[in-house]
Structure formats: structure tokens, C-alpha cells
PDB file of N, CA and C in Angstrom:
ATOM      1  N   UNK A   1      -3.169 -10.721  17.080  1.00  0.00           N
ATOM      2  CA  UNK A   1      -3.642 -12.065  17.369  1.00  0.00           C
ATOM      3  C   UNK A   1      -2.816 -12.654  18.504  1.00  0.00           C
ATOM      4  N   UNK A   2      -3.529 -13.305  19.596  1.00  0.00           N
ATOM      5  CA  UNK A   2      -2.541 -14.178  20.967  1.00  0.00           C
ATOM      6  C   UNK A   2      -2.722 -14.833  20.430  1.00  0.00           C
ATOM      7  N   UNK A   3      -1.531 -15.971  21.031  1.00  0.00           N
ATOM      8  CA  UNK A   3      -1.228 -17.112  20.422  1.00  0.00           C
ATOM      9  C   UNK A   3      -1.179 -17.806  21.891  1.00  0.00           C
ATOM     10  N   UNK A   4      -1.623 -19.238  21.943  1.00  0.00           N
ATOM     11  CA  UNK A   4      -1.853 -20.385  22.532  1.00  0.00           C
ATOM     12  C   UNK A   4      -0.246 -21.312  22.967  1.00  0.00           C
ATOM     13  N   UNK A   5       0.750 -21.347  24.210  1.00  0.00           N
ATOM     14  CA  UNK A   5       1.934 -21.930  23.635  1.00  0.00           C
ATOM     15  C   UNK A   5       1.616 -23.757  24.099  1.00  0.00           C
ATOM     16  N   UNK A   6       1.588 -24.122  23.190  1.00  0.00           N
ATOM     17  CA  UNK A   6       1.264 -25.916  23.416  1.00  0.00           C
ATOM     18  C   UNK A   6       2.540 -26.689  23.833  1.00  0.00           C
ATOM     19  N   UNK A   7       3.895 -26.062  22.652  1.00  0.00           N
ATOM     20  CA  UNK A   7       5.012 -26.818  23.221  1.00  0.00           C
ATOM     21  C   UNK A   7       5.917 -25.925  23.458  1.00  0.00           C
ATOM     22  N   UNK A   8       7.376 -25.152  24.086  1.00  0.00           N
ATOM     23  CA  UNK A   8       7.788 -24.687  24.621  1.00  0.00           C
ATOM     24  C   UNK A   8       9.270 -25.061  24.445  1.00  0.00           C
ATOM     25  N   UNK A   9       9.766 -25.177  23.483  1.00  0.00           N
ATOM     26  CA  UNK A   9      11.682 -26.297  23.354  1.00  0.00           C
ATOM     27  C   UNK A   9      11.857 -25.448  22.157  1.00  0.00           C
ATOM     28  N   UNK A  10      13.671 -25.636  22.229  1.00  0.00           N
ATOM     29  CA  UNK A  10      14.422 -25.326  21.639  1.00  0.00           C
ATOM     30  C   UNK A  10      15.472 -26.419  21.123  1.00  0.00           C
ATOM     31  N   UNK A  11      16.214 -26.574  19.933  1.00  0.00           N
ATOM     32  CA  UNK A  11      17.738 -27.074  20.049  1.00  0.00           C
ATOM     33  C   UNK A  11      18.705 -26.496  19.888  1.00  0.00           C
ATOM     34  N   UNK A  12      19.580 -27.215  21.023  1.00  0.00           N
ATOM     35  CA  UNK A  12      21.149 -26.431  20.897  1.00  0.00           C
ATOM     36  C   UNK A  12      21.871 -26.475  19.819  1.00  0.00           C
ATOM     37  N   UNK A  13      22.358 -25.511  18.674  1.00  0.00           N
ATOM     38  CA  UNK A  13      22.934 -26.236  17.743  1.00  0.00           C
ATOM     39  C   UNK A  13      24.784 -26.761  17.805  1.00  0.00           C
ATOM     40  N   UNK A  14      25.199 -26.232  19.066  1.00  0.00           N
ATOM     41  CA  UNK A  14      26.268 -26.730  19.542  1.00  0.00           C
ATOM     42  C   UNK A  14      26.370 -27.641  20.213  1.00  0.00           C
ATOM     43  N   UNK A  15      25.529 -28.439  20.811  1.00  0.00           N
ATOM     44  CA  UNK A  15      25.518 -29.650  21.486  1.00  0.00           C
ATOM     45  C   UNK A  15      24.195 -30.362  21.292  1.00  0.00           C
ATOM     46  N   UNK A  16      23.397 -30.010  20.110  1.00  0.00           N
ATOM     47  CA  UNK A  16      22.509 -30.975  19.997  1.00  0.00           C
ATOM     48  C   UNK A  16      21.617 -31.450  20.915  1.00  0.00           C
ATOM     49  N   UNK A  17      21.276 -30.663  22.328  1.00  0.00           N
ATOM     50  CA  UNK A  17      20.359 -31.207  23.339  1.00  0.00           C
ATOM     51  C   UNK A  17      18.897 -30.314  22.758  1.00  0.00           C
ATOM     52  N   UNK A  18      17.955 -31.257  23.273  1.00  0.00           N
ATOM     53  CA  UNK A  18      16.514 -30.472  22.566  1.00  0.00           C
ATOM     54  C   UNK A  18      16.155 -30.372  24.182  1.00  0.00           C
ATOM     55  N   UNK A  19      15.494 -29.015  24.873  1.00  0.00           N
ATOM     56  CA  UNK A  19      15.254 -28.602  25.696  1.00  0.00           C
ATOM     57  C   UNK A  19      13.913 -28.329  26.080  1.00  0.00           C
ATOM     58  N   UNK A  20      13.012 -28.558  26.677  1.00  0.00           N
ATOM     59  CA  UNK A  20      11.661 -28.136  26.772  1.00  0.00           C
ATOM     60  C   UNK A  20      11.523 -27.654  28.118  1.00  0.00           C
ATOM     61  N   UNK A  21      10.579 -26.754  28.196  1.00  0.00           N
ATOM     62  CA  UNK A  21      10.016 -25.977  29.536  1.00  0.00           C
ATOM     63  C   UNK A  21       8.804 -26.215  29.662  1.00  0.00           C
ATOM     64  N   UNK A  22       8.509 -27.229  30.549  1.00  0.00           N
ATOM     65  CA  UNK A  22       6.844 -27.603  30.776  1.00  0.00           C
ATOM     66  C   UNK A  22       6.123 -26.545  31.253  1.00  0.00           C
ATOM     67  N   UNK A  23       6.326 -25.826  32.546  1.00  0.00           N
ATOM     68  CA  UNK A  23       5.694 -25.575  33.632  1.00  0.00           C
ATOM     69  C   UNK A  23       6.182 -23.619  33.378  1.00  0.00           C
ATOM     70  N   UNK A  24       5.547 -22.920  34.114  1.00  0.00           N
ATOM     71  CA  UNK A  24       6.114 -21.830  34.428  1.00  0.00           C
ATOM     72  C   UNK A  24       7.337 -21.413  35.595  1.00  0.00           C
ATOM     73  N   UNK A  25       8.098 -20.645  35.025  1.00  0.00           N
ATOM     74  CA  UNK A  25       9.692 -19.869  35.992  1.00  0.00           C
ATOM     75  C   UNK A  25      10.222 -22.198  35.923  1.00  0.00           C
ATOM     76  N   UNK A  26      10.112 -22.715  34.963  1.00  0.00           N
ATOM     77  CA  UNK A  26      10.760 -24.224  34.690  1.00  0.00           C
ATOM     78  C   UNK A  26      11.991 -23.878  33.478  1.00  0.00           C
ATOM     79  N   UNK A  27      13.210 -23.333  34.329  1.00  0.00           N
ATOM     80  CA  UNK A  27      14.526 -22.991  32.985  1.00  0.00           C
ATOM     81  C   UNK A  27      14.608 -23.989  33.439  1.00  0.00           C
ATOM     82  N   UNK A  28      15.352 -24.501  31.634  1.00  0.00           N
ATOM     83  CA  UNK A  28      16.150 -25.607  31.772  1.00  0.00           C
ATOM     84  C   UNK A  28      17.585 -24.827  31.176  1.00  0.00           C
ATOM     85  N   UNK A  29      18.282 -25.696  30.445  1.00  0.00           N
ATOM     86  CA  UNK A  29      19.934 -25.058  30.111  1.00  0.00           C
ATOM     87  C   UNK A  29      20.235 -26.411  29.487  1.00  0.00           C
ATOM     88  N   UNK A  30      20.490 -26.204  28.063  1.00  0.00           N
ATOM     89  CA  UNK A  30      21.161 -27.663  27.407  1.00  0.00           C
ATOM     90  C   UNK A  30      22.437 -28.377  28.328  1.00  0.00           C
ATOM     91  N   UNK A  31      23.096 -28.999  27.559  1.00  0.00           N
ATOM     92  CA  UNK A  31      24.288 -29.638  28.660  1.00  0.00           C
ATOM     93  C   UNK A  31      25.387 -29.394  28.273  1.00  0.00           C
ATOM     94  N   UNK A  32      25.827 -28.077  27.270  1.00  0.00           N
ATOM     95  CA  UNK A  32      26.811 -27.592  27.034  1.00  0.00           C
ATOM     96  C   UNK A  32      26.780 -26.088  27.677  1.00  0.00           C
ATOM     97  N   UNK A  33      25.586 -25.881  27.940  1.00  0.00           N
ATOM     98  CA  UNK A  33      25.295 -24.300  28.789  1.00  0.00           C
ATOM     99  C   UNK A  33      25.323 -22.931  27.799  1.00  0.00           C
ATOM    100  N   UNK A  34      25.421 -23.326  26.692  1.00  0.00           N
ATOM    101  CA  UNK A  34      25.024 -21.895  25.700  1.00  0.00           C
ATOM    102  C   UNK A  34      23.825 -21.420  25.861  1.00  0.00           C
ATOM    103  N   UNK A  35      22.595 -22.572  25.682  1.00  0.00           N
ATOM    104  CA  UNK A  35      21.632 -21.463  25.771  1.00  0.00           C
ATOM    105  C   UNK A  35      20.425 -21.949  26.670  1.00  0.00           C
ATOM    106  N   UNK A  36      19.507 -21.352  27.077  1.00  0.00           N
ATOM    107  CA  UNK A  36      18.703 -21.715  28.139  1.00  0.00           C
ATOM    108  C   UNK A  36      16.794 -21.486  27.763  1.00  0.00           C
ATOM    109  N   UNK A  37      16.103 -22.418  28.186  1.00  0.00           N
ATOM    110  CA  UNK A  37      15.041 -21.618  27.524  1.00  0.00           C
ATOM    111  C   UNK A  37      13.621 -22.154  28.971  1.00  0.00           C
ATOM    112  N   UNK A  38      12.685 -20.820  29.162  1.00  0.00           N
ATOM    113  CA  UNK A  38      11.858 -21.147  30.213  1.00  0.00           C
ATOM    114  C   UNK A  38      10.508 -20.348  29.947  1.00  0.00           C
ATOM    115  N   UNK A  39       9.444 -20.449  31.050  1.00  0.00           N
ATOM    116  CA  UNK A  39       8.153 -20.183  30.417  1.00  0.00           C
ATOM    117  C   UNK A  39       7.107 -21.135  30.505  1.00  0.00           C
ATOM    118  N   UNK A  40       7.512 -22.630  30.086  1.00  0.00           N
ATOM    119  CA  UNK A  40       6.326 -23.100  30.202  1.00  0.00           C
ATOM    120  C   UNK A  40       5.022 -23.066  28.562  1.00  0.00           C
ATOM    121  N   UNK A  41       4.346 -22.845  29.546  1.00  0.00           N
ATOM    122  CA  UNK A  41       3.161 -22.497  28.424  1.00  0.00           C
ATOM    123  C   UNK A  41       2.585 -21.011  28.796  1.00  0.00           C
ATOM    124  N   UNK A  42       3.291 -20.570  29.318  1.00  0.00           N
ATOM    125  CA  UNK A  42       2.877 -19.367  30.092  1.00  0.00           C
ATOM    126  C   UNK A  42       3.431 -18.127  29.086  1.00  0.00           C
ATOM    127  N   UNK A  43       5.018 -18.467  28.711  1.00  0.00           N
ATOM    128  CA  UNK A  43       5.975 -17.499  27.943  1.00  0.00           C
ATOM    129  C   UNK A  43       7.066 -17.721  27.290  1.00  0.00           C
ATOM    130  N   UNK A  44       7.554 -16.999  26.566  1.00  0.00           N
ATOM    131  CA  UNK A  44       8.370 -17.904  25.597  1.00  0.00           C
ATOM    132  C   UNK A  44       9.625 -17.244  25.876  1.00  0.00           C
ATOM    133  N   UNK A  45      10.649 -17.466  27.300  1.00  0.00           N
ATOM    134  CA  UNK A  45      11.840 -16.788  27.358  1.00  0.00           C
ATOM    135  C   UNK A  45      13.062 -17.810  26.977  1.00  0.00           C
ATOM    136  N   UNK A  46      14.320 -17.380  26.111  1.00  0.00           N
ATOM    137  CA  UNK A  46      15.261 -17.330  25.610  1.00  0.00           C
ATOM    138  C   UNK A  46      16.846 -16.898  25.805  1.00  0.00           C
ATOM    139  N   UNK A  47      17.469 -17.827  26.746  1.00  0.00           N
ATOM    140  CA  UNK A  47      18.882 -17.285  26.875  1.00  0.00           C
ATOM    141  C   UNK A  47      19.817 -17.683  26.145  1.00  0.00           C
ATOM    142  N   UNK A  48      20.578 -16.802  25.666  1.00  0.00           N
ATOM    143  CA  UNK A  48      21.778 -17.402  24.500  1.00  0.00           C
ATOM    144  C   UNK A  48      21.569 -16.314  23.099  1.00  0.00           C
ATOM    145  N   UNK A  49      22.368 -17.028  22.543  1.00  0.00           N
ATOM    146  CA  UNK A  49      22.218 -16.195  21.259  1.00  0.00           C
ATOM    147  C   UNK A  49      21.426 -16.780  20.269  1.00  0.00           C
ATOM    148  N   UNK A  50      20.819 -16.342  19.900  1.00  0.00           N
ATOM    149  CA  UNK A  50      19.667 -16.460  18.604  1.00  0.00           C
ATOM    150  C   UNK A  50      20.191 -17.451  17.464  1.00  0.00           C
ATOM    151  N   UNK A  51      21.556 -17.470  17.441  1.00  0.00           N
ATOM    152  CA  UNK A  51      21.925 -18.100  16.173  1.00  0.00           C
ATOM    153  C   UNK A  51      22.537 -19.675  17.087  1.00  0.00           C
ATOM    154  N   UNK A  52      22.303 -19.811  18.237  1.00  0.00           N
ATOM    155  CA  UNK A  52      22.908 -20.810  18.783  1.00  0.00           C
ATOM    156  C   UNK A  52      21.831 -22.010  19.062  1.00  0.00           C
ATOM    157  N   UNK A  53      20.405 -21.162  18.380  1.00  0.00           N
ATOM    158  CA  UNK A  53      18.995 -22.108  18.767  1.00  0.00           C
ATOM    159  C   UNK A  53      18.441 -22.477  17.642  1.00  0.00           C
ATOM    160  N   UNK A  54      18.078 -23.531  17.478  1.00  0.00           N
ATOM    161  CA  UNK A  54      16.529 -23.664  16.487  1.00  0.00           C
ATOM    162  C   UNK A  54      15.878 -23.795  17.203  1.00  0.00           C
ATOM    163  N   UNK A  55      14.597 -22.854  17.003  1.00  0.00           N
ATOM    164  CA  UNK A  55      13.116 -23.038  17.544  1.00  0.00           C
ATOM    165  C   UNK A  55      12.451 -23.877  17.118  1.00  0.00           C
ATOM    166  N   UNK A  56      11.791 -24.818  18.549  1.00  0.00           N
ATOM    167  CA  UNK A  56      10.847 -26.126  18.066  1.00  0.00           C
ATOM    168  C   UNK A  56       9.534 -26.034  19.052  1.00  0.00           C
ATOM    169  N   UNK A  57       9.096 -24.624  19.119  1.00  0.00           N
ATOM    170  CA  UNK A  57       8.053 -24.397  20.023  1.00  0.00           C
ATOM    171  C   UNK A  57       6.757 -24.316  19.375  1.00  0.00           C
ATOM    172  N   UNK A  58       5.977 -24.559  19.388  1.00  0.00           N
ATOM    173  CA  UNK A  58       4.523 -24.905  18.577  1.00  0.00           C
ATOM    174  C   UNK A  58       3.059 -23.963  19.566  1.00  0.00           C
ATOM    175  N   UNK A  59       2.882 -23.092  18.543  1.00  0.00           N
ATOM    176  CA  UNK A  59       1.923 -22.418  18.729  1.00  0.00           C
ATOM    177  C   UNK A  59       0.737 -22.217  18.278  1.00  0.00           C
ATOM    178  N   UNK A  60      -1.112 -22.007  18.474  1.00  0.00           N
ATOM    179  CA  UNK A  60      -1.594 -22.059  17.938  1.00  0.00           C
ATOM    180  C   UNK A  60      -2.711 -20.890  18.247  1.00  0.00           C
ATOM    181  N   UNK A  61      -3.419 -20.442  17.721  1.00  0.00           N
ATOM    182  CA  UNK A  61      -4.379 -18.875  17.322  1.00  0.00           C
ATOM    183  C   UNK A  61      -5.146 -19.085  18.863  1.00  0.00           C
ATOM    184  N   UNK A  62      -5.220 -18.003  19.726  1.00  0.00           N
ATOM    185  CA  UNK A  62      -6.150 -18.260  21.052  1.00  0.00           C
ATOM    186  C   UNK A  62      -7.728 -17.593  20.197  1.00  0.00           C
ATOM    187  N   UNK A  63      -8.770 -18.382  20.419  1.00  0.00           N
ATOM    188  CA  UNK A  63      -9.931 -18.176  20.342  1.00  0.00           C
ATOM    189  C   UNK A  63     -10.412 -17.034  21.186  1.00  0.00           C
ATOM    190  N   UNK A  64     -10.930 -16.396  20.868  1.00  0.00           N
ATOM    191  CA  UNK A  64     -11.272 -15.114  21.798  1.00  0.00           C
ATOM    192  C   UNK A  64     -12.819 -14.906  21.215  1.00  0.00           C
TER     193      UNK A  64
END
């Protein structure tokens, strides 16, 4: 099943910044610089370590 990406953010759990990537190749980087997240609605890329994020990206079933 593809999935549809509507929203595109993460939070830092070391500095508490919530991060979103509107647009495509749009990184952002919280404001402590652990982790980074870009894509857009296009893709769902992820810099940092896995345990340094909560995911707050919202996805939904692509109609085909």
C-alpha cells in the first residue's frame, strides 16, 4: 500500500523544537542540531538518531 505524506515533522527530544519540511530537498535541523528532517510531501528523510525523534508526520492510504 503507498501512502499519501500530508504532514512531514518531527520532535527533538533534546531540545524540544518540532520541525516540519513543507516543500521538497526543504531540510530543516532543530536548534540544538541533533537531528534533521526533509522531503516535504515528496519523502520522508531523517537525520539523527532514531531515539533522539518523535515522529509527528501524518500519513494517509493513496487511492489508486
Amino acid at each position: 500500500m503507498r501512502l499519501k505524506i500530508i504532514v512531514n515533522a518531527i520532535r527533538c527530544k533534546n531540545c524540544l523544537s518540532v520541525i516540519e519540511s513543507v516543500d521538497h530537498h526543504d531540510m530543516k535541523w532543530c536548534t540544538c542540531g541533533k537531528v534533521a528532517i526533509d522531503g516535504g510531501t515528496q519523502y520522508l528523510k531523517r537525520t539523527g538518531l532514531l531515539e533522539d525523534y518523535d515522529e509527528l508526520s501524518y500519513c494517509v492510504p493513496l487511492n489508486e
